[in-house]
C-alpha atoms as a PDB file:
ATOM      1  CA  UNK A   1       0.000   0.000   0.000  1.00  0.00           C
ATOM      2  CA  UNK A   2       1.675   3.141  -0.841  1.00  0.00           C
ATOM      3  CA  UNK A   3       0.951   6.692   1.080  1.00  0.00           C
ATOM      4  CA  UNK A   4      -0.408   9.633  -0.695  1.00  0.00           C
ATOM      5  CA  UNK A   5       2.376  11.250  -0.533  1.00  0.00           C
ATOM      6  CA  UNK A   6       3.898   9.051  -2.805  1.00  0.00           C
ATOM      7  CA  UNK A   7       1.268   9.068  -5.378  1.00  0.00           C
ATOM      8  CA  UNK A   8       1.636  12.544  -5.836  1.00  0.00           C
ATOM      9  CA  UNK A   9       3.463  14.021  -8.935  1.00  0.00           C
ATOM     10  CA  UNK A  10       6.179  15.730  -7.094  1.00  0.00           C
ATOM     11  CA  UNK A  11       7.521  17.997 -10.238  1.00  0.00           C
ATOM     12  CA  UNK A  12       3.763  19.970  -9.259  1.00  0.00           C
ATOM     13  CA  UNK A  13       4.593  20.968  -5.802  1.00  0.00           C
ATOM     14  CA  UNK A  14       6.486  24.332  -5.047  1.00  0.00           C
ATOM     15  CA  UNK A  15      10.080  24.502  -4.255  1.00  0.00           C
ATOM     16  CA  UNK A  16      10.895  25.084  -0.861  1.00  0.00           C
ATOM     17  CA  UNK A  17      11.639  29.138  -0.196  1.00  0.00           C
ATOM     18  CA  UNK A  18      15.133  30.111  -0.394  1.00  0.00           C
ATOM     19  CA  UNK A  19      15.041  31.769   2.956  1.00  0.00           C
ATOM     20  CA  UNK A  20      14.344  27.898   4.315  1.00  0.00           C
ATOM     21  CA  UNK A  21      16.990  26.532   2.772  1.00  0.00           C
ATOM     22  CA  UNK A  22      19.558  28.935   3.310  1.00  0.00           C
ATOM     23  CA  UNK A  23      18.660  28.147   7.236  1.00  0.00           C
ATOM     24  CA  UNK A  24      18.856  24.902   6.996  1.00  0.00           C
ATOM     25  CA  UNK A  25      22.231  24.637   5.530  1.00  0.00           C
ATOM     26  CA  UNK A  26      23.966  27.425   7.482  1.00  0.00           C
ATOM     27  CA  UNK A  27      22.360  25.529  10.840  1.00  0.00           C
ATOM     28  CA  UNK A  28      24.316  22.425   9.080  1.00  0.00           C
ATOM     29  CA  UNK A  29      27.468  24.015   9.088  1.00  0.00           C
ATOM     30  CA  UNK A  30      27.462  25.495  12.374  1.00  0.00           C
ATOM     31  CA  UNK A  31      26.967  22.132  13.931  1.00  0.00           C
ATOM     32  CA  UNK A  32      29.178  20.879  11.854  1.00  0.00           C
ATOM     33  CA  UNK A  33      32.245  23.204  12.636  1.00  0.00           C
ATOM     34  CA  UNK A  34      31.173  23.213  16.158  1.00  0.00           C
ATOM     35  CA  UNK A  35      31.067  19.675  16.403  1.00  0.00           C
ATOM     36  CA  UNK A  36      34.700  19.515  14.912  1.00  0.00           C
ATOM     37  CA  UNK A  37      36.141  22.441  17.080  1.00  0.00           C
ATOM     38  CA  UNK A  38      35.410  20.250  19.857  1.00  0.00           C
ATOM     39  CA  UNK A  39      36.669  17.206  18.237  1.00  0.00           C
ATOM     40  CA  UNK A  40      39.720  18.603  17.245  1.00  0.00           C
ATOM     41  CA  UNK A  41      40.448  20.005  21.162  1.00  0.00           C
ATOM     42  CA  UNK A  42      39.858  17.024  22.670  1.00  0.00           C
ATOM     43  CA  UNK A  43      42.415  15.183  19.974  1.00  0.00           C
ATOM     44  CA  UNK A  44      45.093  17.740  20.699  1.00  0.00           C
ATOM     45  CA  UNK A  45      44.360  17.180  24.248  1.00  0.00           C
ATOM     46  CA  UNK A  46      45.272  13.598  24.187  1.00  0.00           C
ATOM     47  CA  UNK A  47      48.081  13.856  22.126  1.00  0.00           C
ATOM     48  CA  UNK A  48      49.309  16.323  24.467  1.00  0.00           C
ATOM     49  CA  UNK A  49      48.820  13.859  27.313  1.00  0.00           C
ATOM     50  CA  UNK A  50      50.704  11.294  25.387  1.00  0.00           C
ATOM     51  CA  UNK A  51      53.498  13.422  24.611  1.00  0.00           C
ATOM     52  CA  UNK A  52      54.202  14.488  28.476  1.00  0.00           C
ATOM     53  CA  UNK A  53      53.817  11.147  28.927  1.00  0.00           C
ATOM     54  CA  UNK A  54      56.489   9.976  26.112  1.00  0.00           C
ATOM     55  CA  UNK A  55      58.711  12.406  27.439  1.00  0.00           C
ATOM     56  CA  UNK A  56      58.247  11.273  31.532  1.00  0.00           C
ATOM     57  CA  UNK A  57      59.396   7.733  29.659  1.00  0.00           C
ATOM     58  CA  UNK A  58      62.336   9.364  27.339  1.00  0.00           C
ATOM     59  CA  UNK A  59      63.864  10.500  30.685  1.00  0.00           C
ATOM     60  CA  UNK A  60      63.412   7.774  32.954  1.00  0.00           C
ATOM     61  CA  UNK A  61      64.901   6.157  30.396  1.00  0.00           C
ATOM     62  CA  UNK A  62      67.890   7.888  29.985  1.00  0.00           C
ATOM     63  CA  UNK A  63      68.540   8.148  33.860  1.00  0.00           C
ATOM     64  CA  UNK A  64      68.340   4.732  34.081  1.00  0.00           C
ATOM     65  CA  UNK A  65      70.829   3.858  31.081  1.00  0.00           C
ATOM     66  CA  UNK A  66      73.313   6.627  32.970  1.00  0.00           C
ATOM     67  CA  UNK A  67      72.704   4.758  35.870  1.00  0.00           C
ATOM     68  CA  UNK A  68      73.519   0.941  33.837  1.00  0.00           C
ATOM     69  CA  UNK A  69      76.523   2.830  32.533  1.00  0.00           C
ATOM     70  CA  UNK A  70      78.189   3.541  36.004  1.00  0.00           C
ATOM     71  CA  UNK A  71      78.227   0.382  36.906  1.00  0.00           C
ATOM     72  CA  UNK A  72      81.553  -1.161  36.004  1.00  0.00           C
ATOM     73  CA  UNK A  73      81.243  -3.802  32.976  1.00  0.00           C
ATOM     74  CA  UNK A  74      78.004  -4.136  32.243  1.00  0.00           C
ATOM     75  CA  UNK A  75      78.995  -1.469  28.948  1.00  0.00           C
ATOM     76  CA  UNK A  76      80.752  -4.693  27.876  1.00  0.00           C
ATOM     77  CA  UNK A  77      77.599  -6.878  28.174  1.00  0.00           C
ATOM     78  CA  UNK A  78      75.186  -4.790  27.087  1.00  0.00           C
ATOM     79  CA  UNK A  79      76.068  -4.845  23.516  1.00  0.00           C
ATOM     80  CA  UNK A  80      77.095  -9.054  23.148  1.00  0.00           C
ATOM     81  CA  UNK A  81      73.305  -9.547  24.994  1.00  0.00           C
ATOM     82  CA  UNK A  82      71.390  -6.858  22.299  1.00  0.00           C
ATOM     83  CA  UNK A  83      73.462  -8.817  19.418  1.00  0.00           C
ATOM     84  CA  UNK A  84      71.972 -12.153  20.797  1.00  0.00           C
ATOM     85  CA  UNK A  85      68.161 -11.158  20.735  1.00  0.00           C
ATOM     86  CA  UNK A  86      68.191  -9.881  17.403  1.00  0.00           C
ATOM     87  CA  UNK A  87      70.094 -12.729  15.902  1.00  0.00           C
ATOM     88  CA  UNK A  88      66.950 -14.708  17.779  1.00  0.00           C
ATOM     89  CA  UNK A  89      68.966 -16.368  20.548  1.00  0.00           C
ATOM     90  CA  UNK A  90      67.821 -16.757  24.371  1.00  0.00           C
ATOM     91  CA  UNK A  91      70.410 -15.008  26.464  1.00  0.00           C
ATOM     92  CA  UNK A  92      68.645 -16.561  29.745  1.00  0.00           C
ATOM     93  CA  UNK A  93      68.973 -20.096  28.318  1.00  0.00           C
ATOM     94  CA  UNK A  94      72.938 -19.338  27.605  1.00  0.00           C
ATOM     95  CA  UNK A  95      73.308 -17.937  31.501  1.00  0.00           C
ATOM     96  CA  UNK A  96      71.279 -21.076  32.492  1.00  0.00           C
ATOM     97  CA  UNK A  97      72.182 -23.602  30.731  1.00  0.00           C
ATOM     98  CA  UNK A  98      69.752 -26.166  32.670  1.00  0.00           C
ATOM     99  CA  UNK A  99      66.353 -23.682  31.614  1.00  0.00           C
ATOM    100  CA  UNK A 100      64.538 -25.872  29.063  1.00  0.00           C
ATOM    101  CA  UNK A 101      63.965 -24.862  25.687  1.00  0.00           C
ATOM    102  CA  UNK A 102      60.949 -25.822  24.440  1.00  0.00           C
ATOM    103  CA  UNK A 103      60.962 -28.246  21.608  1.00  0.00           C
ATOM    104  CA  UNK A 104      59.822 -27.013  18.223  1.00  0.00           C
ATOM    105  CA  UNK A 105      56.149 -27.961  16.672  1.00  0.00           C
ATOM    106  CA  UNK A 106      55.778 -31.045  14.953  1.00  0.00           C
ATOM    107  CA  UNK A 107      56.811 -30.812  11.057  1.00  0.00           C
ATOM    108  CA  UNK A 108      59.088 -27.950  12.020  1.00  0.00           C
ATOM    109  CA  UNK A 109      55.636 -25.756  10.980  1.00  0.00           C
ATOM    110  CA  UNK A 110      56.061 -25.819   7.274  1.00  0.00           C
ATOM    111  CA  UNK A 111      52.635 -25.921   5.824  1.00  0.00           C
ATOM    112  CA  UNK A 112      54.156 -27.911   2.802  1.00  0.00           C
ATOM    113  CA  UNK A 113      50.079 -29.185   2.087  1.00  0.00           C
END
């Protein structure tokens, strides 16, 4: 069943006043831009958060690696213990030699099909 308004030959109505539509669209954009002003203060709000927060971490950081530094000859193991991770290799399992490794999956996990 369709309403009457949709029976009606639409091309035969009036257009809607300019004034109307002109108040419609500039109430559009004002909620729009509002609605982003706040947005975009909040976001930079956050970020700014973060950042303090980055920075609190960038220092502790670099007080503790002054403080790793004073101690005598760990400069030396630093470096040889960095070099292990990223060539994949357990420092803890070299130090401990009796720490268990655990075995690799079955079929060495190739998915050969």
């Amino acid at each position: 069943m369709a309403d009457a308004d949709d029976m009606c030959d639409k091309s035969q109505l009036p257009p809607v006043p300019q004034v109307k539509v002109v108040t419609l669209v500039n109430n559009f954009i004002t909620n729009t831009v509002s609605f982003l002003n706040v947005f975009a203060t909040s976001a930079e709000e956050k970020l700014s958060g973060v950042a303090q927060r980055i920075s609190g971490v960038e220092l502790t950081l670099a007080l503790l690696e002054a403080k790793l530094n004073s101690v005598p000859g760990v400069a030396d193991v630093a470096p040889i213990r960095m070099k292990m991770v990223a060539e994949g290799v357990d420092p803890d399992v070299i130090a401990d030699p009796e720490r268990r490794v655990p075995a690799p999956p079955p079929g060495g996990g190739d998915d050969e099909g």
